[in-house]
C-alpha atoms as a PDB file:
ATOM      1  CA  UNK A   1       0.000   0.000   0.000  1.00  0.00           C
ATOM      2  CA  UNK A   2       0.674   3.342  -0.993  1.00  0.00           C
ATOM      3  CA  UNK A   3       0.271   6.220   1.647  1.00  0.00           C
ATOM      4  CA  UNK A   4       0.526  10.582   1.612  1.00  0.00           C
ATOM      5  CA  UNK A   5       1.407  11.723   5.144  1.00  0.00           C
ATOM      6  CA  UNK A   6       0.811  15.483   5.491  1.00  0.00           C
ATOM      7  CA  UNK A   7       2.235  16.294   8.183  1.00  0.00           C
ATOM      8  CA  UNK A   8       4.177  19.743   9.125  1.00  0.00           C
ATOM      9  CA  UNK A   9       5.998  18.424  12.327  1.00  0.00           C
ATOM     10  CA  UNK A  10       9.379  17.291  11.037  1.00  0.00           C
ATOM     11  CA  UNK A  11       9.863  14.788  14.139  1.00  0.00           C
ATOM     12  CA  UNK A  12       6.323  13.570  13.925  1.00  0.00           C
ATOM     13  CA  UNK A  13       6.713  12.900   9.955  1.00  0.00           C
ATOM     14  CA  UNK A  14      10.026  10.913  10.178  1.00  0.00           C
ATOM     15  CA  UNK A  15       8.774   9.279  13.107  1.00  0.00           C
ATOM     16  CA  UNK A  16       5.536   7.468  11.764  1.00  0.00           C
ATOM     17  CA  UNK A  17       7.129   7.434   8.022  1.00  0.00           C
ATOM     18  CA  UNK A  18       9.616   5.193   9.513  1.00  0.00           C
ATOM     19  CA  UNK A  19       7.268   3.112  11.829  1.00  0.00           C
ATOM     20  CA  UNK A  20       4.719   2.742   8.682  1.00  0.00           C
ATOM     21  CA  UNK A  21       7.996   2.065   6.200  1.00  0.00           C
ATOM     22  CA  UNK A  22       8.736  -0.878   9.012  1.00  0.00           C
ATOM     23  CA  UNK A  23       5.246  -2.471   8.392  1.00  0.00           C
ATOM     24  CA  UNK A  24       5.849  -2.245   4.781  1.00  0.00           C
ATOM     25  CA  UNK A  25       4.085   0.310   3.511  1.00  0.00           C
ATOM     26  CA  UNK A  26       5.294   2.860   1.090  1.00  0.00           C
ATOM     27  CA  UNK A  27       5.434   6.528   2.463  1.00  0.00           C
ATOM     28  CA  UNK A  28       5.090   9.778   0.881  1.00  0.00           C
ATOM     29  CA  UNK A  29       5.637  12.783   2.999  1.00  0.00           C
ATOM     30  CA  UNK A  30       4.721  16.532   2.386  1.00  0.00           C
ATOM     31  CA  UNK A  31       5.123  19.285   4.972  1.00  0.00           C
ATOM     32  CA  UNK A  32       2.783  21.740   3.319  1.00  0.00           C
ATOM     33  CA  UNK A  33      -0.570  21.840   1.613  1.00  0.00           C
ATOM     34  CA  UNK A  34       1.088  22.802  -1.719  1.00  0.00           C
ATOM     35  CA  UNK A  35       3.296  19.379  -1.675  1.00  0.00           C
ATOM     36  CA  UNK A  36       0.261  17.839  -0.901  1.00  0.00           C
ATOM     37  CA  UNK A  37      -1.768  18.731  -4.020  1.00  0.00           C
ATOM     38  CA  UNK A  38       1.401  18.195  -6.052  1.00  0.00           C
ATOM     39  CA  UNK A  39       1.983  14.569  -5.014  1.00  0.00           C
ATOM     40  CA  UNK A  40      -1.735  13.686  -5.171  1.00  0.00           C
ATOM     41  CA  UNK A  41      -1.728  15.134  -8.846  1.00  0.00           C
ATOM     42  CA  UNK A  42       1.407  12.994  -9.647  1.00  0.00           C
ATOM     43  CA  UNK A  43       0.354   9.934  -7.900  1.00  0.00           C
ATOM     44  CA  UNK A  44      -2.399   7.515  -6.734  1.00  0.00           C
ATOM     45  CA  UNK A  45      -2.644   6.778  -3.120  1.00  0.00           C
ATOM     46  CA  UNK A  46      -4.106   3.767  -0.749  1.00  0.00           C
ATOM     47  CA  UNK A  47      -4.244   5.931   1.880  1.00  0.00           C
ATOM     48  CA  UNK A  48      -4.329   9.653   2.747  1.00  0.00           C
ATOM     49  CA  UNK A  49      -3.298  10.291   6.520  1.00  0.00           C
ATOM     50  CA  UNK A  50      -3.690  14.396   6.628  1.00  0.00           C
ATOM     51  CA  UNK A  51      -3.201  16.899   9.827  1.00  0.00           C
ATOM     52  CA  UNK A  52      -5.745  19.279   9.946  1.00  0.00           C
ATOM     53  CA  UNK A  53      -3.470  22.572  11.116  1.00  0.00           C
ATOM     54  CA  UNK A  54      -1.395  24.733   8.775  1.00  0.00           C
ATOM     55  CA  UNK A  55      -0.368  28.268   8.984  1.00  0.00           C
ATOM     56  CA  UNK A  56      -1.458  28.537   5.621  1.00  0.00           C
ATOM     57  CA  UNK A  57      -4.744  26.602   4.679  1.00  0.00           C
ATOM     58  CA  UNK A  58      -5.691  23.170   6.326  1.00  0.00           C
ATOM     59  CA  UNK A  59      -6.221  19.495   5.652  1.00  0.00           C
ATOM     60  CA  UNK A  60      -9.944  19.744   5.687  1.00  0.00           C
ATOM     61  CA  UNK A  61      -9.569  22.370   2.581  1.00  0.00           C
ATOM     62  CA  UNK A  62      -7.493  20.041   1.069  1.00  0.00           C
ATOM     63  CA  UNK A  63      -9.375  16.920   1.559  1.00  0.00           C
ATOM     64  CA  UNK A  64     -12.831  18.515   0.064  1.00  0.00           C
ATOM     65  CA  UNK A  65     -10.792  20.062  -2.835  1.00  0.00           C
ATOM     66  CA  UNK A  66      -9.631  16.457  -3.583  1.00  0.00           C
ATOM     67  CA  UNK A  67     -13.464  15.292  -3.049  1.00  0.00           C
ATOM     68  CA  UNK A  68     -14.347  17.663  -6.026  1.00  0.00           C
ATOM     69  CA  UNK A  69     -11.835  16.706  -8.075  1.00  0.00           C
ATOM     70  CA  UNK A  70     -13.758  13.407  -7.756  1.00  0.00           C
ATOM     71  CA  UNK A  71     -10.947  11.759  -5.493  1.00  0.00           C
ATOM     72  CA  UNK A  72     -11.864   9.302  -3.536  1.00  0.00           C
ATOM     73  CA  UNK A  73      -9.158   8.246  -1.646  1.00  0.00           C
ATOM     74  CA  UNK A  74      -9.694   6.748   2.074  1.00  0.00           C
ATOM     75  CA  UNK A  75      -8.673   9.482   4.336  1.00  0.00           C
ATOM     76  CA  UNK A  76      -7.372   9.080   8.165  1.00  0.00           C
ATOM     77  CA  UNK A  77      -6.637  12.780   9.901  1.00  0.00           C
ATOM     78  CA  UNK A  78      -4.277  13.255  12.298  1.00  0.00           C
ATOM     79  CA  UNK A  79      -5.388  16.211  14.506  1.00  0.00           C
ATOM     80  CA  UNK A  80      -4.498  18.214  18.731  1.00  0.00           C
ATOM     81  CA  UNK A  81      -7.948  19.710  17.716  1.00  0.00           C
ATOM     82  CA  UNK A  82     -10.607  18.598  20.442  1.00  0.00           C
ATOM     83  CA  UNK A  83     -13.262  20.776  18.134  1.00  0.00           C
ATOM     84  CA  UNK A  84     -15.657  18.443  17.227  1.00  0.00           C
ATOM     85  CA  UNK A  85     -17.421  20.070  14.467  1.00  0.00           C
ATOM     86  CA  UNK A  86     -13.766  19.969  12.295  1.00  0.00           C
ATOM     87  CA  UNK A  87     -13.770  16.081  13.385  1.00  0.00           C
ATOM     88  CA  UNK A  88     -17.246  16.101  12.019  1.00  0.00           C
ATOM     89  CA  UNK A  89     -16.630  18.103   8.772  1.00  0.00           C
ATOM     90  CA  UNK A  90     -14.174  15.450   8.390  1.00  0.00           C
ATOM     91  CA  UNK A  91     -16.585  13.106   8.642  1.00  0.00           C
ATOM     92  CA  UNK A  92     -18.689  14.432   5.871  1.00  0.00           C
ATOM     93  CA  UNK A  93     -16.158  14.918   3.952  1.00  0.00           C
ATOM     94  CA  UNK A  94     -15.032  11.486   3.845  1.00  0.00           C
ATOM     95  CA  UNK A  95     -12.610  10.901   6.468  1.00  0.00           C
ATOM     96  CA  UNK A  96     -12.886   7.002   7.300  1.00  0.00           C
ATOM     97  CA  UNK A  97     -11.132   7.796  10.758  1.00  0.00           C
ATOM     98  CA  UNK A  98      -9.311  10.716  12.672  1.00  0.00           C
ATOM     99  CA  UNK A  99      -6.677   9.968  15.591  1.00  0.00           C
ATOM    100  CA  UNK A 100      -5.674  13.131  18.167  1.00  0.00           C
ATOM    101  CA  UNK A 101      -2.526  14.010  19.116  1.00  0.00           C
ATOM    102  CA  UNK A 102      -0.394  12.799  21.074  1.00  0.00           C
ATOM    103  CA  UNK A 103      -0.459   9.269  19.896  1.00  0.00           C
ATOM    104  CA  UNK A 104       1.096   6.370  19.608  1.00  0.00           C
ATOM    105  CA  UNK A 105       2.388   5.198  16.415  1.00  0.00           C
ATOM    106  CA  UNK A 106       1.595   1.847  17.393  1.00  0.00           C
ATOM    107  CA  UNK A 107      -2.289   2.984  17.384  1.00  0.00           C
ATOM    108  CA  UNK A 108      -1.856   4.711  14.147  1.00  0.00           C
ATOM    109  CA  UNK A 109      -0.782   1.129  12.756  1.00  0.00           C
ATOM    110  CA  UNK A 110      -4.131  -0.905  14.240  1.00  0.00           C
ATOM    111  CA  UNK A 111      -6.445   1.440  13.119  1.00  0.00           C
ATOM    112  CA  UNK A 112      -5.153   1.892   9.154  1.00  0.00           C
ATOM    113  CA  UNK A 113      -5.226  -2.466   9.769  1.00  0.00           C
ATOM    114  CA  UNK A 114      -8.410  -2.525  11.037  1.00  0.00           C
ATOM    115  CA  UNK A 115      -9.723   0.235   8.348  1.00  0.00           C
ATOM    116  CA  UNK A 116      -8.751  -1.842   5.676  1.00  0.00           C
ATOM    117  CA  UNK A 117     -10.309  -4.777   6.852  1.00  0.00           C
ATOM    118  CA  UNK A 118     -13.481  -3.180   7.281  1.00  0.00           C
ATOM    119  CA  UNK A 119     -16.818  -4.932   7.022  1.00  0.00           C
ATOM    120  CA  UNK A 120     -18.729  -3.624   4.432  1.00  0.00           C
ATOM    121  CA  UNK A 121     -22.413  -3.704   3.506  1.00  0.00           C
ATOM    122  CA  UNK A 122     -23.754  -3.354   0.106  1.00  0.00           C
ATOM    123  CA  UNK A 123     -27.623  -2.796  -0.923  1.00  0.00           C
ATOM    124  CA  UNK A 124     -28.593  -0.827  -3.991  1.00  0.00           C
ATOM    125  CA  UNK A 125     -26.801   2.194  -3.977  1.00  0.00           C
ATOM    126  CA  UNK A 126     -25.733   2.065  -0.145  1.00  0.00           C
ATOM    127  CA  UNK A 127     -22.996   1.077   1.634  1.00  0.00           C
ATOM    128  CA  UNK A 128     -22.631   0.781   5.158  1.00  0.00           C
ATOM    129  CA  UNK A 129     -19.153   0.751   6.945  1.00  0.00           C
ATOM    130  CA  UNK A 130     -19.978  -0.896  10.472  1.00  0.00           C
ATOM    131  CA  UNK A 131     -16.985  -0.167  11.727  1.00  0.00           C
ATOM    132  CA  UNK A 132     -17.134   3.731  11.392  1.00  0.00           C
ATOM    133  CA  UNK A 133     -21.242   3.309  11.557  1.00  0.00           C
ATOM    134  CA  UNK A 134     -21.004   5.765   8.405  1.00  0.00           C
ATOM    135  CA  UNK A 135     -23.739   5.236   5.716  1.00  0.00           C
ATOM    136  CA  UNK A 136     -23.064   6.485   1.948  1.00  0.00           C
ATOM    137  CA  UNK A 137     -25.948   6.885  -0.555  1.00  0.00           C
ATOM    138  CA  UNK A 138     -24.184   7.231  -3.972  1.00  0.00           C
ATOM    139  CA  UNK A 139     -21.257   8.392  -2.257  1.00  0.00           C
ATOM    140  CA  UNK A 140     -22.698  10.847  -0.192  1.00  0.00           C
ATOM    141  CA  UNK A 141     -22.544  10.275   3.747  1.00  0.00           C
ATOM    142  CA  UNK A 142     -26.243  10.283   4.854  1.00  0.00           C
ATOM    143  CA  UNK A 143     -26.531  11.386   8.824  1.00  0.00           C
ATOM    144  CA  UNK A 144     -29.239   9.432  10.438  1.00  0.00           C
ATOM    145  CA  UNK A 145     -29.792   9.919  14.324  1.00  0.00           C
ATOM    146  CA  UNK A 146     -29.334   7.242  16.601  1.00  0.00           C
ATOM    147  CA  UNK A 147     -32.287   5.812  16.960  1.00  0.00           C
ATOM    148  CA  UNK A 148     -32.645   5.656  13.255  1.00  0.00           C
ATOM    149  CA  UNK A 149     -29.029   4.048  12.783  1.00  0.00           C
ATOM    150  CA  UNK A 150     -29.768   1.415  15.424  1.00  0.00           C
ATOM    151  CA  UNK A 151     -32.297   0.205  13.300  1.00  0.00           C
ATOM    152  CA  UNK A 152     -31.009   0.599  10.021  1.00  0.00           C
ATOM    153  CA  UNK A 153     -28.336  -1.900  11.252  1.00  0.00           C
ATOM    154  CA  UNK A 154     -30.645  -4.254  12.648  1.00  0.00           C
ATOM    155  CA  UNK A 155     -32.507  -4.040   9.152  1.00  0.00           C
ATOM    156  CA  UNK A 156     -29.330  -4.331   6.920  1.00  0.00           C
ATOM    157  CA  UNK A 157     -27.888  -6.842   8.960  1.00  0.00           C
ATOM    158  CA  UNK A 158     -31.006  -9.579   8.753  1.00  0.00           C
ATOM    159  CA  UNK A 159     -31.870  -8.209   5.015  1.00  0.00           C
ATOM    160  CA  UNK A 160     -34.587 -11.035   3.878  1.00  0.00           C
ATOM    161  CA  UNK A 161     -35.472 -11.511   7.555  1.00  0.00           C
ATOM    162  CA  UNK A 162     -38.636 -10.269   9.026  1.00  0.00           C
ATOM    163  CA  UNK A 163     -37.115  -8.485  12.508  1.00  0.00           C
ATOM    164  CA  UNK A 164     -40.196  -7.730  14.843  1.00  0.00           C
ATOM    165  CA  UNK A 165     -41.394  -5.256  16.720  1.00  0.00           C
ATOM    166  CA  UNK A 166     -39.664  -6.140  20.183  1.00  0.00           C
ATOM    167  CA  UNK A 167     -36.894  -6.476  18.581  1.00  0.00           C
ATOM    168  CA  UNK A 168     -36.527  -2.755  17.024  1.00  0.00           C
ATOM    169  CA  UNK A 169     -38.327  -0.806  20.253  1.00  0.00           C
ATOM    170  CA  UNK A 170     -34.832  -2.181  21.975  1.00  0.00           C
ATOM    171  CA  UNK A 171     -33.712   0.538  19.391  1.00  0.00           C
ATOM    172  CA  UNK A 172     -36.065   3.142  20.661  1.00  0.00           C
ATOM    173  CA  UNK A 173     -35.924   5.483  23.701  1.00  0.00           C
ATOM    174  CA  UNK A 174     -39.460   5.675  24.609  1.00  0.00           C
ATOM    175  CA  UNK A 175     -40.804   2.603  23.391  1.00  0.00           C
ATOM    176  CA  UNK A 176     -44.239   2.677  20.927  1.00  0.00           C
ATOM    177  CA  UNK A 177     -45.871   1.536  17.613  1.00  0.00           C
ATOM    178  CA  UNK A 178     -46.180   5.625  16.971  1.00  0.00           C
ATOM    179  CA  UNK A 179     -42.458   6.163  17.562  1.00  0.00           C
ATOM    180  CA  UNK A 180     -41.348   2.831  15.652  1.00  0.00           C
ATOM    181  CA  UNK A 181     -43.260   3.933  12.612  1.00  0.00           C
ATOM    182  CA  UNK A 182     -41.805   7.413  12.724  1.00  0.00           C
ATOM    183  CA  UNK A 183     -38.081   6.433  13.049  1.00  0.00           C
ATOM    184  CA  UNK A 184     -38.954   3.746  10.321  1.00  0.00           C
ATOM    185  CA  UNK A 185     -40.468   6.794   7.557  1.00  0.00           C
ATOM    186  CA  UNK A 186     -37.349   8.562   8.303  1.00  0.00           C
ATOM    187  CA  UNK A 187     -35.244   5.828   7.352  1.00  0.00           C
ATOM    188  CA  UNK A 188     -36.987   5.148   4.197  1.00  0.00           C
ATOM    189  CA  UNK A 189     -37.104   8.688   3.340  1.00  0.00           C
ATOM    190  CA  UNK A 190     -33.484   9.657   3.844  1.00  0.00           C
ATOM    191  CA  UNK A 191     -32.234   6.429   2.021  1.00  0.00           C
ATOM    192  CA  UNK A 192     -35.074   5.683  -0.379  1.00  0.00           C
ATOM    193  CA  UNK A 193     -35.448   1.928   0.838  1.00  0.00           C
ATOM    194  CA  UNK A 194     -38.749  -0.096   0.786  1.00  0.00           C
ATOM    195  CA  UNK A 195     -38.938  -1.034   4.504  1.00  0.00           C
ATOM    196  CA  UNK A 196     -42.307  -3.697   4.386  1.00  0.00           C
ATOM    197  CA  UNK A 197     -44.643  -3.679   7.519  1.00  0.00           C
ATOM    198  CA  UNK A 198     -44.944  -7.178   8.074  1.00  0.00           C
ATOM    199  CA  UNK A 199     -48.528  -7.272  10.087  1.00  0.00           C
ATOM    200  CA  UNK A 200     -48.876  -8.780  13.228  1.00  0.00           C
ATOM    201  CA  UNK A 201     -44.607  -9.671  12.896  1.00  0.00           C
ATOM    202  CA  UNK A 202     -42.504  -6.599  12.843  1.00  0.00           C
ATOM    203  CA  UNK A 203     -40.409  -4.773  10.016  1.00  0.00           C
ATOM    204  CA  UNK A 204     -37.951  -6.502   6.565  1.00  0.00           C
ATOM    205  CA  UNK A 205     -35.464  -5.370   4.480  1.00  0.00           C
ATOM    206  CA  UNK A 206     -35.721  -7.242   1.626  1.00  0.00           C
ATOM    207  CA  UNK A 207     -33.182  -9.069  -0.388  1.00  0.00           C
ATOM    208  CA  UNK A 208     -32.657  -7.349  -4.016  1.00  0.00           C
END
């Protein structure tokens, strides 16, 4: 695998470049923003593992230029920001992961592992990462509340099985037919699924 660290600490870069060049991956490293773009444009990554702080622009910018460009590329950030509305811009954005400072390097290593060994669920034109619990409809991350994810996953995860009604007010926080129907529209509204009411039995995703 292939990997761009952006990363403006000069101990910090050599430090994981040589920790992720001992695991055998191959390591890029740009200081600035403007290296950045300039290696993306020149070559295709696995993995984009971006700090969010410059003094002159930051990783988010970069990222969502990237994102218009129509790059795709899985992106972890590396960030001493404890704001989380930049974690969740990230987020949207397409950030699989983020990791604050200080760290580990060790860490750094399980979770680009366990990111790549993610389990993934397809249906139509969804996919749902379990790991990060992030939801993409035709690319775009979809924000559902909790409630709603909780049973999303129990839906996705039995697709073809008929999951009843005790099973999904487990989901709810004040438990009723009203409030199971209502988290249930929302689902099928913000994801355009066919969710069947299964009388008498409870709720199915079905199989395509």
């Amino acid at each position: 695998m292939r990997l761009l660290l952006l990363e403006d600490d000069h101990i910090l870069s050599e430090t994981l470049q040589y920790f992720l060049s001992k695991e055998n991956y191959t390591v890029d490293t740009a200081l600035s923003i403007e290296e950045a773009e300039e290696l993306t444009f020149a070559n295709s990554y696995d993995l984009y593992l971006f700090d969010i702080n410059f003094p002159q622009g930051n990783g988010l910018s970069l990222l969502e230029s990237l994102r218009k460009a129509e790059d795709t590329t899985p992106t972890i950030f590396i960030t001493a920001l404890h704001d989380m509305d930049s974690i969740a811009q990230g987020f949207k954005l397409g950030a699989i992961d983020y990791i604050k400072k200080p760290f580990d390097p060790q860490e750094l290593l399980i979770r680009i592992a366990a990111k790549f060994t993610q389990d993934f669920i397809a249906y139509k034109n969804l996919e749902y990462d379990s790991n990060s619990r992030i939801i993409r409809l035709d690319g775009e991350i979809i924000d559902l509340g909790n409630v709603q994810l909780k049973i999303f996953e129990k839906l996705i995860r039995n697709c073809g099985s008929v999951i009843t009604k005790e099973e999904l007010y487990e989901c709810l926080e004040h438990t009723s037919d009203t409030a199971l129907r209502v988290a249930i529209t929302k689902i099928k509204q913000k994801l355009n699924i066919d969710i069947k009411n299964i009388r008498s039995k409870g709720y199915i995703l079905e199989k395509l």
